[in-house]
PDB file of N, CA and C in Angstrom:
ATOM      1  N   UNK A   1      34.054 -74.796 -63.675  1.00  0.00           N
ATOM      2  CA  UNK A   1      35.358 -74.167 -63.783  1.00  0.00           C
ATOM      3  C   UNK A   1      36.419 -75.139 -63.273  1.00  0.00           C
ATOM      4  N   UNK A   2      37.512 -74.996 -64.029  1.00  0.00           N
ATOM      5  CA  UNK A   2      38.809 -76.403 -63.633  1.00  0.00           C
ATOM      6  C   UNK A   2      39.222 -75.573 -62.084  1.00  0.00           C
ATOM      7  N   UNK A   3      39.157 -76.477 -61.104  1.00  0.00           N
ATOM      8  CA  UNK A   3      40.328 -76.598 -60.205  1.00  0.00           C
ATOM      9  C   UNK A   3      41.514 -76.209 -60.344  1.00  0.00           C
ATOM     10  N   UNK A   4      42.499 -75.361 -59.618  1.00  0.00           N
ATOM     11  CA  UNK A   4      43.902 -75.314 -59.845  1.00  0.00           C
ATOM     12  C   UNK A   4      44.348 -75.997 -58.631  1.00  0.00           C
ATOM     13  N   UNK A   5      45.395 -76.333 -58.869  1.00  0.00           N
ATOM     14  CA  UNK A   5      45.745 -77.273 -58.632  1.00  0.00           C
ATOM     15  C   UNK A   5      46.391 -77.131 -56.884  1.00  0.00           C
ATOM     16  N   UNK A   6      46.506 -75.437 -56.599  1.00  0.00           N
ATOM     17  CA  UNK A   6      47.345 -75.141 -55.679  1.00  0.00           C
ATOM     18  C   UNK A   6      45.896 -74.833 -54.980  1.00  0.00           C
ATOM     19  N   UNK A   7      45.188 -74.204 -55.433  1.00  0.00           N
ATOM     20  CA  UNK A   7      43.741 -73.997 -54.002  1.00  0.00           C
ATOM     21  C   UNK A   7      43.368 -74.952 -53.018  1.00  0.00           C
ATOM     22  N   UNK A   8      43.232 -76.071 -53.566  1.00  0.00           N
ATOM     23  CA  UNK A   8      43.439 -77.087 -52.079  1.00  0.00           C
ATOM     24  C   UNK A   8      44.480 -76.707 -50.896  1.00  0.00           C
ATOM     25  N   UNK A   9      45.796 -76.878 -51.767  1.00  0.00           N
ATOM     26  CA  UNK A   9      46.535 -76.725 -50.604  1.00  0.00           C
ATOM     27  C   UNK A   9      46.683 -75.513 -49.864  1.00  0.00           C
ATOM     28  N   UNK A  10      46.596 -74.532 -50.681  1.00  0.00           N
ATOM     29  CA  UNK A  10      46.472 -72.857 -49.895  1.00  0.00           C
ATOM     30  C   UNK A  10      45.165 -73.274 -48.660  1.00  0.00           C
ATOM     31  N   UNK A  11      43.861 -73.296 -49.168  1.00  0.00           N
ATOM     32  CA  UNK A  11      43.122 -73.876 -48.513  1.00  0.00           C
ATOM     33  C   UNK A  11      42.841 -74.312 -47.279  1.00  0.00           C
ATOM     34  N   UNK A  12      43.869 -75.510 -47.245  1.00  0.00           N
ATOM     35  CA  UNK A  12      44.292 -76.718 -46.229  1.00  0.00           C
ATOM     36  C   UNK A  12      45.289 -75.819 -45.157  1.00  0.00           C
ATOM     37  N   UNK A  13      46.300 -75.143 -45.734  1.00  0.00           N
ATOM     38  CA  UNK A  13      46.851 -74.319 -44.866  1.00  0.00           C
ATOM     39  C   UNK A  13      46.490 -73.481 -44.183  1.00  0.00           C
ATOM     40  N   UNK A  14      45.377 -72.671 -44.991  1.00  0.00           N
ATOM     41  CA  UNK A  14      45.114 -71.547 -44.399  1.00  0.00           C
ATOM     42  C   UNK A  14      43.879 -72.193 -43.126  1.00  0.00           C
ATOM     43  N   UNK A  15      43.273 -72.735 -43.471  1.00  0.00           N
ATOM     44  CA  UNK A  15      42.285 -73.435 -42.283  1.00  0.00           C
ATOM     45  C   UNK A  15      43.094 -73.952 -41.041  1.00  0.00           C
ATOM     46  N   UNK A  16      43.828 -74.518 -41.587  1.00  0.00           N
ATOM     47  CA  UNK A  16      45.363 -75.629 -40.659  1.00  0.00           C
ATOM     48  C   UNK A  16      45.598 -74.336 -39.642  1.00  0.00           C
ATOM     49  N   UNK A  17      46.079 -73.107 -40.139  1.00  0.00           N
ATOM     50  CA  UNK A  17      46.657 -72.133 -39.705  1.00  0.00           C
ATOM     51  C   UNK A  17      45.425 -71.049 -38.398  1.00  0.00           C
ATOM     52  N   UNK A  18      44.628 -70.947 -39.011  1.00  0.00           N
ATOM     53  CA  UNK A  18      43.578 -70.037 -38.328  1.00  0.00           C
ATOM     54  C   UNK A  18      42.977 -71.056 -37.285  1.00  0.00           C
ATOM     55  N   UNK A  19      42.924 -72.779 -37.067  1.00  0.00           N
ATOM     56  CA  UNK A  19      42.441 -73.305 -36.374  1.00  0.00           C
ATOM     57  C   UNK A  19      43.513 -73.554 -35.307  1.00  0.00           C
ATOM     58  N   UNK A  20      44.661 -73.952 -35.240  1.00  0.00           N
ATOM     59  CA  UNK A  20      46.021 -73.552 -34.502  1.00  0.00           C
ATOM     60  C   UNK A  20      45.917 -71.955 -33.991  1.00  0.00           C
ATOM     61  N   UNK A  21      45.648 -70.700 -34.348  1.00  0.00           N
ATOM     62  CA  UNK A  21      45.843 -69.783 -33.806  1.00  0.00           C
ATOM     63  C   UNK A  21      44.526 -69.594 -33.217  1.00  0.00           C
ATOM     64  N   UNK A  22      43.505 -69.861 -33.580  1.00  0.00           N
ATOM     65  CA  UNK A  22      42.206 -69.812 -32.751  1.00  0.00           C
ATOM     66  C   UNK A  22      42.202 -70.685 -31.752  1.00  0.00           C
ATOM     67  N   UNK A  23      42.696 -71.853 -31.139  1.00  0.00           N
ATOM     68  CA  UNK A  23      42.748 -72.237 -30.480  1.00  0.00           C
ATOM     69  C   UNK A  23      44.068 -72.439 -29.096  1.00  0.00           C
ATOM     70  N   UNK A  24      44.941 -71.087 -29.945  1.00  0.00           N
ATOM     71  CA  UNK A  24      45.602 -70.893 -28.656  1.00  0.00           C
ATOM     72  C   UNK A  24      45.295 -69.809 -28.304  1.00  0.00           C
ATOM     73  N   UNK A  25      44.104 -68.851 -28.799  1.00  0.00           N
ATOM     74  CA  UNK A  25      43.592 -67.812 -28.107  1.00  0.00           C
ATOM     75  C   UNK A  25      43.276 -68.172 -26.129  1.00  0.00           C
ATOM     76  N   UNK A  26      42.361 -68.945 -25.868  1.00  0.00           N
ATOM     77  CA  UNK A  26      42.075 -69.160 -24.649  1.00  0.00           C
ATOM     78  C   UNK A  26      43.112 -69.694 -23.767  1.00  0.00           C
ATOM     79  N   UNK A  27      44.304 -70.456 -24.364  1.00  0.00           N
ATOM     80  CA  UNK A  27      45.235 -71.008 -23.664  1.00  0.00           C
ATOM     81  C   UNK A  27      46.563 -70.176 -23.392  1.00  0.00           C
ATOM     82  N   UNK A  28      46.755 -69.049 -23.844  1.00  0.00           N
ATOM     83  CA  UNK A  28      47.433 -68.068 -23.540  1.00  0.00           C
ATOM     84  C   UNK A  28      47.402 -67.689 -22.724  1.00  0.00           C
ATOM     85  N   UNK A  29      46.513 -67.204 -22.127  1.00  0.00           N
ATOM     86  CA  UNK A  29      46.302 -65.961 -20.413  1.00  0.00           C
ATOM     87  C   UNK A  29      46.487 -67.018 -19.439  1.00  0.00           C
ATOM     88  N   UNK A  30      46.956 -68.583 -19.568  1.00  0.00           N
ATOM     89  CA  UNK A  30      47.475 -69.358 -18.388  1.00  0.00           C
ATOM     90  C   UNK A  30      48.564 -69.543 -18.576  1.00  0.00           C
ATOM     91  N   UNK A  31      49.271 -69.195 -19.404  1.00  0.00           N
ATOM     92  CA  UNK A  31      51.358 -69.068 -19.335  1.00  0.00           C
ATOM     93  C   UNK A  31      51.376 -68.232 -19.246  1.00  0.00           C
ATOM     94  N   UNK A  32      50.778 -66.706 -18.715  1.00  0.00           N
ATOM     95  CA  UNK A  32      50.959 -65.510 -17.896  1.00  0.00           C
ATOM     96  C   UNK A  32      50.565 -64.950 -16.782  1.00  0.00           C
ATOM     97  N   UNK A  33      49.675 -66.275 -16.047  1.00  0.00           N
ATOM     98  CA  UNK A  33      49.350 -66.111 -14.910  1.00  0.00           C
ATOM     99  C   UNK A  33      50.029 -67.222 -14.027  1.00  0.00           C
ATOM    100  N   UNK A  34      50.373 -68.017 -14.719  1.00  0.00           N
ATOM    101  CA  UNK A  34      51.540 -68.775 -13.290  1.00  0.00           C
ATOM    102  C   UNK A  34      50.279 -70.402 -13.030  1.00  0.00           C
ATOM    103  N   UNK A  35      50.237 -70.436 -12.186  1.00  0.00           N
ATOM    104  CA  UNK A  35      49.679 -71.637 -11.247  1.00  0.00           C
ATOM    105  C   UNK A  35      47.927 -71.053 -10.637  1.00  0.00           C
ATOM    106  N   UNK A  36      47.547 -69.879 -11.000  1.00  0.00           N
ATOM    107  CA  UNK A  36      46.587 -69.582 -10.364  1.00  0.00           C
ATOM    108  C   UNK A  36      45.431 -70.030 -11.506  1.00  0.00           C
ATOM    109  N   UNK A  37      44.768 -71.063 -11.450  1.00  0.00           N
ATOM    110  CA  UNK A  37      43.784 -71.599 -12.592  1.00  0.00           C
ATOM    111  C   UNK A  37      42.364 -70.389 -12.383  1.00  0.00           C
ATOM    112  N   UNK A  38      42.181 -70.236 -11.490  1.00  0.00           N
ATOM    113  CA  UNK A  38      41.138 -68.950 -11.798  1.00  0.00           C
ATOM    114  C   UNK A  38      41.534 -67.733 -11.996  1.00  0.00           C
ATOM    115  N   UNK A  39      42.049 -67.148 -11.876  1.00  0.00           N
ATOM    116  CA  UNK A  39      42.633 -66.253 -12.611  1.00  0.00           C
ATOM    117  C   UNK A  39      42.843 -66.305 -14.321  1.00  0.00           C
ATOM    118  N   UNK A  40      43.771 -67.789 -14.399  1.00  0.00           N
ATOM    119  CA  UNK A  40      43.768 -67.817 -15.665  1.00  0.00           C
ATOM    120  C   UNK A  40      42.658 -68.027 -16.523  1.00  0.00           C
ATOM    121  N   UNK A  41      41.311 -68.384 -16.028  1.00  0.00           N
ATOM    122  CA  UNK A  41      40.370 -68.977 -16.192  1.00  0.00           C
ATOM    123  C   UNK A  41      39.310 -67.642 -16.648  1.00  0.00           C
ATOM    124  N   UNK A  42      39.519 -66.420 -15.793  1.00  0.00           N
ATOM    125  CA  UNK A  42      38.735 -65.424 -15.830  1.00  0.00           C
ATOM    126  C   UNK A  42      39.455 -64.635 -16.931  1.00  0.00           C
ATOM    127  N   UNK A  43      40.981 -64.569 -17.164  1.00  0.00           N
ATOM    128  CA  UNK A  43      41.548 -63.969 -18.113  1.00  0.00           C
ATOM    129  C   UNK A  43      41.201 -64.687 -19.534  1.00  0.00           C
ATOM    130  N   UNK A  44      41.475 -65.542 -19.550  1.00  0.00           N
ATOM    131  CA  UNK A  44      40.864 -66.659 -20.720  1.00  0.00           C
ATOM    132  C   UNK A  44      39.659 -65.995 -21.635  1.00  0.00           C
ATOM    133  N   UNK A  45      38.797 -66.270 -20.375  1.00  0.00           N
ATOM    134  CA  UNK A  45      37.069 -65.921 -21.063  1.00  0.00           C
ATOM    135  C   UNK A  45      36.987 -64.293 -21.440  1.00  0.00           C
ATOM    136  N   UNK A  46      37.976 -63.375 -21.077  1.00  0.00           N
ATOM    137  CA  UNK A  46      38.252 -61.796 -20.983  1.00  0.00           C
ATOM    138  C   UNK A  46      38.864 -62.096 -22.366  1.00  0.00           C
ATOM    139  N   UNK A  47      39.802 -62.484 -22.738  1.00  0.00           N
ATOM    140  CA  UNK A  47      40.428 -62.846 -24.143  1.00  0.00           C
ATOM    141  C   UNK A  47      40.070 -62.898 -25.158  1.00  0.00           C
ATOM    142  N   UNK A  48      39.496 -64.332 -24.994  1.00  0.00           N
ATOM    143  CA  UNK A  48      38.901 -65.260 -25.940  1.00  0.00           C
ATOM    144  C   UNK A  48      37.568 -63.996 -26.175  1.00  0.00           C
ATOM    145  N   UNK A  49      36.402 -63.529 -25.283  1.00  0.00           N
ATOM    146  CA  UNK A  49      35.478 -62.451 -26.017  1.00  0.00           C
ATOM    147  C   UNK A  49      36.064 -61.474 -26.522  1.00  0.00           C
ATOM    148  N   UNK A  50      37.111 -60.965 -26.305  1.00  0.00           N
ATOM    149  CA  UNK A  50      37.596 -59.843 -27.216  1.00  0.00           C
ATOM    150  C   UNK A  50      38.159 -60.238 -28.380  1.00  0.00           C
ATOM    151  N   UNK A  51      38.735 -61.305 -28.477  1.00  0.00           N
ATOM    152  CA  UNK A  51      39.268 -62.003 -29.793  1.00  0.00           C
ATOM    153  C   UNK A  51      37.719 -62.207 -30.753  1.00  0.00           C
ATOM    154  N   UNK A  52      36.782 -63.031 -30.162  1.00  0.00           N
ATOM    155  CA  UNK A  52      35.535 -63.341 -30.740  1.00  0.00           C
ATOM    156  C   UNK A  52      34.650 -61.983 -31.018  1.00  0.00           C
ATOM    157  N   UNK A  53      34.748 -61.170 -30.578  1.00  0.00           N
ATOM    158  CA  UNK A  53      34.289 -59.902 -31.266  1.00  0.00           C
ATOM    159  C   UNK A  53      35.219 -59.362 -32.044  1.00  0.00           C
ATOM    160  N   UNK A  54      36.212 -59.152 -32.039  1.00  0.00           N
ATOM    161  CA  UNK A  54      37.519 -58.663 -33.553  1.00  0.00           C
ATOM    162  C   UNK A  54      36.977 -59.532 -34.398  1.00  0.00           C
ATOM    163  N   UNK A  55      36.690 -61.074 -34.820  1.00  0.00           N
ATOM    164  CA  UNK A  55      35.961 -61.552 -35.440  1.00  0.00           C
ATOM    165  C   UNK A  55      35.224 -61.504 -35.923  1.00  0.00           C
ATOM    166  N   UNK A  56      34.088 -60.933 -35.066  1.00  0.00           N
ATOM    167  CA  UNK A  56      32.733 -60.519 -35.868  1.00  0.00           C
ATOM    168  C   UNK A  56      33.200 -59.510 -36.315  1.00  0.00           C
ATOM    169  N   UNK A  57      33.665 -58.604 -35.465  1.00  0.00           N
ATOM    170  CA  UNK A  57      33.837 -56.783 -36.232  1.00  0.00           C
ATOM    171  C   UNK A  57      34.348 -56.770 -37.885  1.00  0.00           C
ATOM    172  N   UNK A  58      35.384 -57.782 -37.749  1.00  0.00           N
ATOM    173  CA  UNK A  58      36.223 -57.800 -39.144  1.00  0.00           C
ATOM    174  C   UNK A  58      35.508 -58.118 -39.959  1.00  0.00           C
ATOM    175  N   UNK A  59      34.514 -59.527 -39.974  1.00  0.00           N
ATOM    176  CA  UNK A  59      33.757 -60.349 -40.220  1.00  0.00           C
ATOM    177  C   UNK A  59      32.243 -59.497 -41.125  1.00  0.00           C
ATOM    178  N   UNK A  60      32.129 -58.400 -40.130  1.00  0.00           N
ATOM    179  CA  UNK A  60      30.689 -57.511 -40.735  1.00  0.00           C
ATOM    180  C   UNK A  60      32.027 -56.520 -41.641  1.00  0.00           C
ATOM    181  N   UNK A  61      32.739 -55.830 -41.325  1.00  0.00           N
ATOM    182  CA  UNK A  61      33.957 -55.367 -42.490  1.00  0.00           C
ATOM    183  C   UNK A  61      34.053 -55.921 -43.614  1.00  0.00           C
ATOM    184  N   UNK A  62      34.354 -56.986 -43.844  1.00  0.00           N
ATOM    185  CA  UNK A  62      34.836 -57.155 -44.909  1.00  0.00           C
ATOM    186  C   UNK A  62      33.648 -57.955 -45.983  1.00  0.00           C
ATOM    187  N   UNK A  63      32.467 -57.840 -45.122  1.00  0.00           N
ATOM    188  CA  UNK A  63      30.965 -58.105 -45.769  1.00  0.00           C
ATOM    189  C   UNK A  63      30.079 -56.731 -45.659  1.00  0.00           C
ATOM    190  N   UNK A  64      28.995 -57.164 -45.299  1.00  0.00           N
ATOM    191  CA  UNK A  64      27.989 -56.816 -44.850  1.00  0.00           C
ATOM    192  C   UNK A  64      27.097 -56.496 -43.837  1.00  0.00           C
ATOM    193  N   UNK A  65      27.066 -55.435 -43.479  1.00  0.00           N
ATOM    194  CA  UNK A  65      26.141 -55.967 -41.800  1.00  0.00           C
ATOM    195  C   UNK A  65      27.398 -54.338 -40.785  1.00  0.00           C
ATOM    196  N   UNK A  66      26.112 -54.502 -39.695  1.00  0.00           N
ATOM    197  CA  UNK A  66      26.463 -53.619 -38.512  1.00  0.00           C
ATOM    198  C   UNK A  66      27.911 -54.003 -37.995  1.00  0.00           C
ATOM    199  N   UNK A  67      29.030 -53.494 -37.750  1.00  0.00           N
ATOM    200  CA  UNK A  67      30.429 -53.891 -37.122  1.00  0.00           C
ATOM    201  C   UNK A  67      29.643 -54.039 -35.937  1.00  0.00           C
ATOM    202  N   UNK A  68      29.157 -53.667 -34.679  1.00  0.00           N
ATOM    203  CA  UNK A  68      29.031 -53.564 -33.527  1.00  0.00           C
ATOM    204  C   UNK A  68      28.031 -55.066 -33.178  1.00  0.00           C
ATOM    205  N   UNK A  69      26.764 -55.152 -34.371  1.00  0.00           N
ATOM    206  CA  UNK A  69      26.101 -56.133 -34.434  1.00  0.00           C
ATOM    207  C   UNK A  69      26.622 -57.603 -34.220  1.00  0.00           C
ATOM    208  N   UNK A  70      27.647 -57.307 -35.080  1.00  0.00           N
ATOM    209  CA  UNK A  70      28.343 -58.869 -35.348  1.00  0.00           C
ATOM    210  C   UNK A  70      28.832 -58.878 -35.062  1.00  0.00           C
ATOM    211  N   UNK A  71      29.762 -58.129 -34.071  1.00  0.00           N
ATOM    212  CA  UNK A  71      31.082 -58.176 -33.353  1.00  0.00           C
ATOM    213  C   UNK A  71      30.465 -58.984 -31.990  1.00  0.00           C
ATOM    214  N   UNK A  72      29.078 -58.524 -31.294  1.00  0.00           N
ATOM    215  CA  UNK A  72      28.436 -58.809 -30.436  1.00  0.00           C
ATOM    216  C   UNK A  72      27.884 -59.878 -30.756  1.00  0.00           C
ATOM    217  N   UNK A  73      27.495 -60.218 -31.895  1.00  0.00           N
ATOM    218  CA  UNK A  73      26.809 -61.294 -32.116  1.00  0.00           C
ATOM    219  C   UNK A  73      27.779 -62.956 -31.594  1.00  0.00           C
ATOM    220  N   UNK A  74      29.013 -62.421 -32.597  1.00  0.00           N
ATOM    221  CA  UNK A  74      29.866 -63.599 -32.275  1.00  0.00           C
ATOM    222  C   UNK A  74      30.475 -63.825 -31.064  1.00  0.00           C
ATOM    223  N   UNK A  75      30.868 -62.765 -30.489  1.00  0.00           N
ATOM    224  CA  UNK A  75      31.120 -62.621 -28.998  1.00  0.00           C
ATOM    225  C   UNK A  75      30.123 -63.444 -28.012  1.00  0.00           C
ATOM    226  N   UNK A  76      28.581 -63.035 -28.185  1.00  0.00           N
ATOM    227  CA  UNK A  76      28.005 -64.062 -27.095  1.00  0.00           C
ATOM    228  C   UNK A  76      27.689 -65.577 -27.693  1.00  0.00           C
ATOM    229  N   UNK A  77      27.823 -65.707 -29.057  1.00  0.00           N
ATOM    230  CA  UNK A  77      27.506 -67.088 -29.524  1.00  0.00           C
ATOM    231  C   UNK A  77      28.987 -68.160 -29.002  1.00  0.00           C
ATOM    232  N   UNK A  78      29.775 -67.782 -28.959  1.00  0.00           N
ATOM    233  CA  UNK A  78      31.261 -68.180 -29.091  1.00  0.00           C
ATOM    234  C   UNK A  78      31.168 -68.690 -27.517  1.00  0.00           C
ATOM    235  N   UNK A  79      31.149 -67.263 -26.400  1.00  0.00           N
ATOM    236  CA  UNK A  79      31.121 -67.267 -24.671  1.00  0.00           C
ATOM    237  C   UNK A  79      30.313 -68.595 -24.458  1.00  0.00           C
ATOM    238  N   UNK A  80      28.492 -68.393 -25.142  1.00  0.00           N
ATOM    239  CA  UNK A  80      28.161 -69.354 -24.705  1.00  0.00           C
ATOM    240  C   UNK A  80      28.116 -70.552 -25.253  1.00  0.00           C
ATOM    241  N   UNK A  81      28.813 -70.731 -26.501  1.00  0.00           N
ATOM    242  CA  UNK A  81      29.289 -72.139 -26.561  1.00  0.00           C
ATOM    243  C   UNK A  81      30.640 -72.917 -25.621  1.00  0.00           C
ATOM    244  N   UNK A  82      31.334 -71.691 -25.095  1.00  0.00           N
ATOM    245  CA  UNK A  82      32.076 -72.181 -23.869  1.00  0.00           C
ATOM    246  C   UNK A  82      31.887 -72.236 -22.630  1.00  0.00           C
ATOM    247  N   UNK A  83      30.417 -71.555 -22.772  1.00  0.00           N
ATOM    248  CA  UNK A  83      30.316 -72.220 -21.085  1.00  0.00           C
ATOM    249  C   UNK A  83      29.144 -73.221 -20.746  1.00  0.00           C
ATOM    250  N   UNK A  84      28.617 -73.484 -21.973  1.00  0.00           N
ATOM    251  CA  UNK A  84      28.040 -74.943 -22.587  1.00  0.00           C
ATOM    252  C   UNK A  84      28.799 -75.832 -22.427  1.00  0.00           C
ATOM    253  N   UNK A  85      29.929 -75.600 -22.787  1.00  0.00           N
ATOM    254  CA  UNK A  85      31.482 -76.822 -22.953  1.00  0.00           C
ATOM    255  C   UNK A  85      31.237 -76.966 -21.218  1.00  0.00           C
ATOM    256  N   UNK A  86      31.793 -76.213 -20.581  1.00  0.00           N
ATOM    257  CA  UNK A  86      32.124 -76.168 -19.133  1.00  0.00           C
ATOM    258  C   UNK A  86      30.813 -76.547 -18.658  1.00  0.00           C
ATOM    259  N   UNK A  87      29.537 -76.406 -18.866  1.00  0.00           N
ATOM    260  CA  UNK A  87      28.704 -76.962 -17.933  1.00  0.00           C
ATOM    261  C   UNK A  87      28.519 -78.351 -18.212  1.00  0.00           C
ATOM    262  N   UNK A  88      28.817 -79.190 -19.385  1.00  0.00           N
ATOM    263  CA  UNK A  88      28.209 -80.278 -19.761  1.00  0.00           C
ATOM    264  C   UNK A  88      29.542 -81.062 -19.258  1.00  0.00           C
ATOM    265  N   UNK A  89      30.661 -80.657 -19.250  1.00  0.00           N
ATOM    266  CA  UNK A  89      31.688 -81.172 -18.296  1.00  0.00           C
ATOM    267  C   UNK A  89      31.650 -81.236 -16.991  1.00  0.00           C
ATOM    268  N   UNK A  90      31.285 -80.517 -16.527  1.00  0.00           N
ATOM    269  CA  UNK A  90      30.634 -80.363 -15.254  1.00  0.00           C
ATOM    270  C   UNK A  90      30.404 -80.962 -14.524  1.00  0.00           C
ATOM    271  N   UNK A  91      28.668 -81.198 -15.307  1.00  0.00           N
ATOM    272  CA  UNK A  91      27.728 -82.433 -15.013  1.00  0.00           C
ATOM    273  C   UNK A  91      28.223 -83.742 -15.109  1.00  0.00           C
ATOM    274  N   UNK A  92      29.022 -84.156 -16.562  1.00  0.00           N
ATOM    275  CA  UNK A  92      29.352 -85.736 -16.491  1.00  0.00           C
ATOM    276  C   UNK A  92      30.620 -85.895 -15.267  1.00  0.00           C
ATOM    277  N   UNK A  93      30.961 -84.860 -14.617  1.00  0.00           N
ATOM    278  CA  UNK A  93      32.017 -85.388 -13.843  1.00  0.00           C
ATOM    279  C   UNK A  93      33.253 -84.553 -13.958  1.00  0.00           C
ATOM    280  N   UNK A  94      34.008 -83.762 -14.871  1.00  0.00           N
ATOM    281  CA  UNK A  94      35.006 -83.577 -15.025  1.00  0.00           C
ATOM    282  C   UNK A  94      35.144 -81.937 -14.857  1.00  0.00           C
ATOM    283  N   UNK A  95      35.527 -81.477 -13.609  1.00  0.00           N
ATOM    284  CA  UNK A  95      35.545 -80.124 -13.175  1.00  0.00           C
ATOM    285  C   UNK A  95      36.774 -79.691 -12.830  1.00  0.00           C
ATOM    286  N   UNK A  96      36.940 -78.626 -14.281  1.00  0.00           N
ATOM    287  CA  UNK A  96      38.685 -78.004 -14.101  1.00  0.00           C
ATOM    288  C   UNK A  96      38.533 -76.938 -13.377  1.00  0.00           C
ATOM    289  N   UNK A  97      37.497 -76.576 -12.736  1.00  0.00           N
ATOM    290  CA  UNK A  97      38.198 -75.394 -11.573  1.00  0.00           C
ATOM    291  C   UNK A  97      37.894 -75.988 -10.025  1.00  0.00           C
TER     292      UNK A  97
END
């Protein structure tokens, strides 16, 4: 089937767009907590899993599959790919709390 010519760029945007707003999910709850990095740190990870389960939930919606399943599913795959991030930082040296 031919390519049109505009799906790339819709595409490009729309990825451009959801990777910019997915990634100021976690960085939000520290321009409303001030200077206190744990706090912001515990609000963050409170966030970011409720954002990562609306994900799945929507995600089994607008497919296939249990809402609660995949809402949970992505929720702990997501947590513990961030606190994978944070431990392997950790270890080589670089500890933001």
């Amino acid at each position: 089937a031919p390519v049109q010519i505009f799906e790339p760029r819709r595409s490009f945007i729309l990825v451009g767009a959801s990777t910019v707003a997915g990634s100021l999910i976690p960085l939000v709850p520290f321009i409303f907590v001030g200077g206190d990095v744990v706090t912001g740190a515990i609000t963050s990870v409170i966030v970011s899993g409720i954002a990562l389960f609306l994900i799945g939930w929507y995600a089994a919606k607008t497919t296939v599959g249990s809402l609660w399943r995949s809402g949970l599913q992505m929720a702990v795959i997501g947590l513990f790919a961030g606190l994978l991030g944070f431990l392997i930082g950790h270890f080589i040296g670089t500890n933001p709390v």
